[in-house]
Protein backbone atom coordinates (compact mmCIF):
# COMPACT_ATOMS: atom_id res chain seq x y z
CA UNK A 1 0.00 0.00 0.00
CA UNK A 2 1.35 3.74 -1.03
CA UNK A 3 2.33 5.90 2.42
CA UNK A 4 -0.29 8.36 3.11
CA UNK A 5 2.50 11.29 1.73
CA UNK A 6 3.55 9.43 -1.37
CA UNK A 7 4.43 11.71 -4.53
CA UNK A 8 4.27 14.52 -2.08
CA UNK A 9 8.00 16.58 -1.11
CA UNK A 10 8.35 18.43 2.00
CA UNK A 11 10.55 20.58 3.22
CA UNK A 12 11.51 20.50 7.03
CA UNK A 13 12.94 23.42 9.46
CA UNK A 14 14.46 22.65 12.31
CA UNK A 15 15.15 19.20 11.12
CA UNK A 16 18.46 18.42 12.78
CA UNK A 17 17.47 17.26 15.49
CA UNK A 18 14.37 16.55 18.09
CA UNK A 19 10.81 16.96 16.59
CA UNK A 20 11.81 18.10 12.88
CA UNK A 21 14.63 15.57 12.58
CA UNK A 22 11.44 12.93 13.92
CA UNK A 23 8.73 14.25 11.65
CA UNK A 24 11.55 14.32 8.60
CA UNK A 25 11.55 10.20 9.22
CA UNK A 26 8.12 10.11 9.76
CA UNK A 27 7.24 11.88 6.65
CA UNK A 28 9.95 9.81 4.64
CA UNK A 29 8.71 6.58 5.61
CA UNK A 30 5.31 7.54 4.44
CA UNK A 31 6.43 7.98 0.74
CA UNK A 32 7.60 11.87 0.75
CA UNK A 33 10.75 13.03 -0.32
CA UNK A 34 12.08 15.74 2.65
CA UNK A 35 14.93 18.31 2.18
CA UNK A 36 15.90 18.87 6.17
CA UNK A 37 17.16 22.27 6.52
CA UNK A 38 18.66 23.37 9.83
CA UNK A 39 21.53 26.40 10.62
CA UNK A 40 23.63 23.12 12.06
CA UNK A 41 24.24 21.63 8.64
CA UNK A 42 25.60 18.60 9.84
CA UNK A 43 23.09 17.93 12.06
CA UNK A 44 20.92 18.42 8.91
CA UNK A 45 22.64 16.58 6.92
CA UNK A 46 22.81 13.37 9.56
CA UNK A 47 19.20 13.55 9.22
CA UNK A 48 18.75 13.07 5.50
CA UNK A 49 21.73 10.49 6.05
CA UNK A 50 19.20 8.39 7.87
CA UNK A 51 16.45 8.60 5.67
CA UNK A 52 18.42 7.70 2.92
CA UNK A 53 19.55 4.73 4.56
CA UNK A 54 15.94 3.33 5.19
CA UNK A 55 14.99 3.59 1.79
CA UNK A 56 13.38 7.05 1.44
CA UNK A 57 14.98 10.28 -0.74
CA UNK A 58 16.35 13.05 1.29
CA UNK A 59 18.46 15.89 0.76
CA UNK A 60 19.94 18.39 3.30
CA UNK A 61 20.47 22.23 3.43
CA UNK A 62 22.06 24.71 5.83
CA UNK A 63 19.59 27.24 6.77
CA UNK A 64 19.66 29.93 8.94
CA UNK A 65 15.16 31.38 9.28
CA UNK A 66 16.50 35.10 9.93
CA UNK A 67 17.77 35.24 7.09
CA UNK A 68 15.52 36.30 4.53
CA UNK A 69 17.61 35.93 1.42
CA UNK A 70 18.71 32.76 3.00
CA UNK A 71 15.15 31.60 2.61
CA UNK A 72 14.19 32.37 -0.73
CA UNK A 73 17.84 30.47 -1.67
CA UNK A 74 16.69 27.57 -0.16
CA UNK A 75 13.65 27.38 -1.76
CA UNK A 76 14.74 27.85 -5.04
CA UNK A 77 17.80 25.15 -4.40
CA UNK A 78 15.04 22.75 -2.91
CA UNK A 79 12.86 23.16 -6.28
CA UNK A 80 15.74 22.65 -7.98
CA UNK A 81 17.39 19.11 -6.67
CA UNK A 82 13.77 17.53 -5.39
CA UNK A 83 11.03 20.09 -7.45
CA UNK A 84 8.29 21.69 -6.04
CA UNK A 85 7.35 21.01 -2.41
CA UNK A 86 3.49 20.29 -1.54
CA UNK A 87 4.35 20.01 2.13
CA UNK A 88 6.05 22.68 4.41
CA UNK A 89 7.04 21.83 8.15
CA UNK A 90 8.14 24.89 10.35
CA UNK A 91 9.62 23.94 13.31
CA UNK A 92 13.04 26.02 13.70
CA UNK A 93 12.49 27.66 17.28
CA UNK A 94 14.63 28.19 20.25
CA UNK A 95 13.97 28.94 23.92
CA UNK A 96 15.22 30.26 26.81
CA UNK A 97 14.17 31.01 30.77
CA UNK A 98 15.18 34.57 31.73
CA UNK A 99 12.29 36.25 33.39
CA UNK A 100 11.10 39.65 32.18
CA UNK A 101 12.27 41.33 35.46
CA UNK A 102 15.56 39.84 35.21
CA UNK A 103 18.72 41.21 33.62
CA UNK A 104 17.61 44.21 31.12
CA UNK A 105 20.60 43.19 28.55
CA UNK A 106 19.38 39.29 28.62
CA UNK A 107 15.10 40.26 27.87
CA UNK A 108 16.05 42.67 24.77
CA UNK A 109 18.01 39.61 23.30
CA UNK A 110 15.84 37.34 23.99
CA UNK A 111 13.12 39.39 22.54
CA UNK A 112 15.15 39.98 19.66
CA UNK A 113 16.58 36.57 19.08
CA UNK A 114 13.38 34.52 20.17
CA UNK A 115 11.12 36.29 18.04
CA UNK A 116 13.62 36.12 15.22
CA UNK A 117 13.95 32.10 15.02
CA UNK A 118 9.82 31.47 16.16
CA UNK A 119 7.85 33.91 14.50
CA UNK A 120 9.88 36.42 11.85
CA UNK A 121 11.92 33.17 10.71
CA UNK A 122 8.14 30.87 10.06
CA UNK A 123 7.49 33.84 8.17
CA UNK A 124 10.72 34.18 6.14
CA UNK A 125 10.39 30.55 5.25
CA UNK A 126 6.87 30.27 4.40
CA UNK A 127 7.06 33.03 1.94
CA UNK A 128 9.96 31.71 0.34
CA UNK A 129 8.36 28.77 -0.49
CA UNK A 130 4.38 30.14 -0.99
CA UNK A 131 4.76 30.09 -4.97
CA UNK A 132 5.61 26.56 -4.82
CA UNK A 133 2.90 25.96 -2.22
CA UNK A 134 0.03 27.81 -4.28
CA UNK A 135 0.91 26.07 -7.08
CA UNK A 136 0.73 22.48 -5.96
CA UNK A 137 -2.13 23.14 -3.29
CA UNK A 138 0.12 22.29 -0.54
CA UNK A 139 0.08 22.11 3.37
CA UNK A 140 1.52 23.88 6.10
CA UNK A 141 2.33 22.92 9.36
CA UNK A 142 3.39 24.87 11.82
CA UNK A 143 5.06 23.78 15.43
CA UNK A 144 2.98 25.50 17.84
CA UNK A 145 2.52 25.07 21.65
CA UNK A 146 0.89 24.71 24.89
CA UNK A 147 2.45 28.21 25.11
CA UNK A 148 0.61 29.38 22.63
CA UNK A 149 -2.44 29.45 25.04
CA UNK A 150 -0.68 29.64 28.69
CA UNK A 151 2.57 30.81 30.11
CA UNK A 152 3.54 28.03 32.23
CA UNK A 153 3.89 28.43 35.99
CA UNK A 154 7.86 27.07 35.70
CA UNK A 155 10.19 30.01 34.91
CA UNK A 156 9.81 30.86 31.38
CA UNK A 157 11.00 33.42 28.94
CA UNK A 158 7.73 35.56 27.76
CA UNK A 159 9.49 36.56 24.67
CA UNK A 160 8.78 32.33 24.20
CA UNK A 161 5.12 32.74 24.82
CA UNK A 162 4.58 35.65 22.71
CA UNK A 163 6.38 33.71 20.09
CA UNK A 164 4.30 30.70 20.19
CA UNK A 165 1.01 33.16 20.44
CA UNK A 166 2.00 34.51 17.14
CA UNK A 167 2.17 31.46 15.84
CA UNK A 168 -0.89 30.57 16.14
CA UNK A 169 -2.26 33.97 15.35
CA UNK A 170 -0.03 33.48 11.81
CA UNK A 171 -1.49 29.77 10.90
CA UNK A 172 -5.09 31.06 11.42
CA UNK A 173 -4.38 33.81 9.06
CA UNK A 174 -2.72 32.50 6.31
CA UNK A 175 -5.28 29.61 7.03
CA UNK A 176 -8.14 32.51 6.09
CA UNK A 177 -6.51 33.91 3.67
CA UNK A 178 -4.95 30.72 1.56
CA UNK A 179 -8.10 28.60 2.12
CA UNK A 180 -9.74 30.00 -1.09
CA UNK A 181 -6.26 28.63 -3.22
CA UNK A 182 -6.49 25.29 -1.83
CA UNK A 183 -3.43 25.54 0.72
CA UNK A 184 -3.95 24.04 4.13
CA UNK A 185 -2.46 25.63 7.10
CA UNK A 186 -2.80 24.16 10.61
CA UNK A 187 -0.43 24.15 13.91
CA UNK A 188 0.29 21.50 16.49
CA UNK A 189 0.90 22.24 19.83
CA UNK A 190 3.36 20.47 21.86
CA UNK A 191 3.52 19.54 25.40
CA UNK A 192 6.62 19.02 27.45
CA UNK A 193 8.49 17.09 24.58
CA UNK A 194 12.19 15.69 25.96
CA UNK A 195 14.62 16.80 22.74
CA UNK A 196 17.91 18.15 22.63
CA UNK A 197 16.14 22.06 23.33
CA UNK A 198 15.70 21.08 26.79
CA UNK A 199 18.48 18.54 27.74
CA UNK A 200 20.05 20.60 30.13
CA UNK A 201 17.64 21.96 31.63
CA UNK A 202 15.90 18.19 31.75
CA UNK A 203 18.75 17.07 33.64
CA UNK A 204 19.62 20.14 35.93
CA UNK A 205 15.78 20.99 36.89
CA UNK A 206 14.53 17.64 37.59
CA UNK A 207 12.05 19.97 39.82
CA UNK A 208 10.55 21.30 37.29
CA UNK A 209 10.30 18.33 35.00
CA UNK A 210 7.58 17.42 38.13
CA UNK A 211 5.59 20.27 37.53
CA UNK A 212 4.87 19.99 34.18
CA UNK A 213 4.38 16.26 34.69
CA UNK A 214 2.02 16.42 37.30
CA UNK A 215 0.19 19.00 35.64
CA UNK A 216 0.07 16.05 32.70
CA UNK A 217 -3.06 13.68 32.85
CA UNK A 218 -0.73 10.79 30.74
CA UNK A 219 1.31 11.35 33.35
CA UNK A 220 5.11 11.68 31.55
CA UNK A 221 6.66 13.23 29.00
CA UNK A 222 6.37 13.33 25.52
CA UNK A 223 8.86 12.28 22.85
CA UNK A 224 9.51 13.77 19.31
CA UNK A 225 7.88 10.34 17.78
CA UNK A 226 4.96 11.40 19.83
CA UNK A 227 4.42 14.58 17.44
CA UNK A 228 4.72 12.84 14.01
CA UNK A 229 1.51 11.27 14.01
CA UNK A 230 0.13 14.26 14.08
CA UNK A 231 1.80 15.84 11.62
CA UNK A 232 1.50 13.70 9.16
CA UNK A 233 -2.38 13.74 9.41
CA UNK A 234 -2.27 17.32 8.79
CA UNK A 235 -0.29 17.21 5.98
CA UNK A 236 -1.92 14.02 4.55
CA UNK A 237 -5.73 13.85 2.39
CA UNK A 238 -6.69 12.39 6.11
CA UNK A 239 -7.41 15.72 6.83
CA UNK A 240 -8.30 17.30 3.67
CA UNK A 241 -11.18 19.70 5.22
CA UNK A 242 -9.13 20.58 7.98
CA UNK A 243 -7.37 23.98 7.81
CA UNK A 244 -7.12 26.83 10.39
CA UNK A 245 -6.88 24.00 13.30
CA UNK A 246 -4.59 23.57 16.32
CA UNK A 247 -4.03 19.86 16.97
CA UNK A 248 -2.58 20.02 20.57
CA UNK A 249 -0.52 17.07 21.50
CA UNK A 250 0.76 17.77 25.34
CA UNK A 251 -0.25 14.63 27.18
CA UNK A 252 -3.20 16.55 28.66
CA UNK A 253 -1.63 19.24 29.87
CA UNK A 254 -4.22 22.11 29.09
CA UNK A 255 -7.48 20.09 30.51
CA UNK A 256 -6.60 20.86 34.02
């Protein structure tokens, strides 16, 4: 039987690692061809590695989302070696966990550099690439969060929040405003997912690794596989009258 993304070619931020570097597999082994593009190359580059080496088609691209011209590069290089994508991923996003009252210098670059990766760079990328997604009727997904709704009780940067707000506020409208061309655009929203992001902080906080868990009806913590179901039904004809949508996959987290 095909794999529900078959014929379809996606391109993946932040796919070097974590949850892009799972939904890049994820997406391969259901019949797409994926170009991984992350500012660590060789992370990048380990990831299309992989897919090659289970059978799928993969290429890899350094990428850094802030930079505009960058992004339109990228595109135009992806189109070129793999042709036009149907699906994009974006998932390049960083964190941090200075409080707004803390050090002045530390907020304004976290504003600046948060904001910069989350929301400016899912903007750079996605309008590289919107010719190629008008044109085949593609899909969009965007990596959301919980955060996009709360700001967490553990300490958290609210440049991050803000971030993940506008993300949602940008899938609903480009989800308005694409609907009409036959482009889907929907957002999942992660829980507390263990990746690479928050190793350290994993393993020198096990504190608040309890809070968010008991906060979590499944009762532990999720894992990047636990996000690639769900993003392949949004960008597979599974959810073909789906658009404008938040698919929220955090263990439970925001029913109680």
């Amino acid at each position: 039987m095909a794999g529900l993304l078959q014929n379809h070619i996606a391109a993946v931020t932040g796919a070097a690692s974590g949850i892009g570097r799972a939904i890049a597999a994820g997406f391969a082994r259901e019949g797409a061809a994926v170009a991984a593009l992350d500012m660590n190359g060789d992370g990048a580059a380990e990831t299309a590695r992989q897919i090659k080496q289970a059978g799928g088609q993969a290429i890899a691209l350094t990428l850094d989302v802030t930079n505009r011209d960058a992004c339109r590069a990228a595109a135009a290089d992806v189109a070129k070696q793999l042709g036009q994508i149907s699906v994009l991923v974006n998932d390049a996003g960083i964190t941090r966990r200075n409080a707004f009252t803390g050090d002045a210098e530390a907020v304004v670059k976290d504003w600046q550099d948060i904001l910069g990766v989350n929301l400016t760079g899912m903007f750079n990328v996605t309008h590289a690439f919107l010719s190629q997604l008008r044109a085949s009727k593609g899909r969009i997904v965007n990596l959301a969060s919980v955060q996009s709704f709360v700001h967490l009780r553990t300490p958290t940067s609210p440049a991050y929040t803000t971030s993940k707000h506008g993300v949602l506020g940008f899938t609903r409208a480009l989800a308005a405003e694409l609907g009409k061309e036959g482009v889907r655009v929907n957002c999942i929203g992660p829980g507390f997912i263990e990746t690479p992001l928050n190793e350290k902080v994993r393993a020198n906080n096990p504190e608040l690794v309890k809070v968010f868990l008991d906060h979590t009806p499944l009762g532990r913590a999720g894992k990047p596989e636990d996000i690639v179901g769900p993003a392949i039904f949004l960008a597979s004809d599974l959810s073909a009258f789906v658009t404008g949508a938040v698919l929220m996959a955090d263990g439970g987290y925001r029913t109680i």
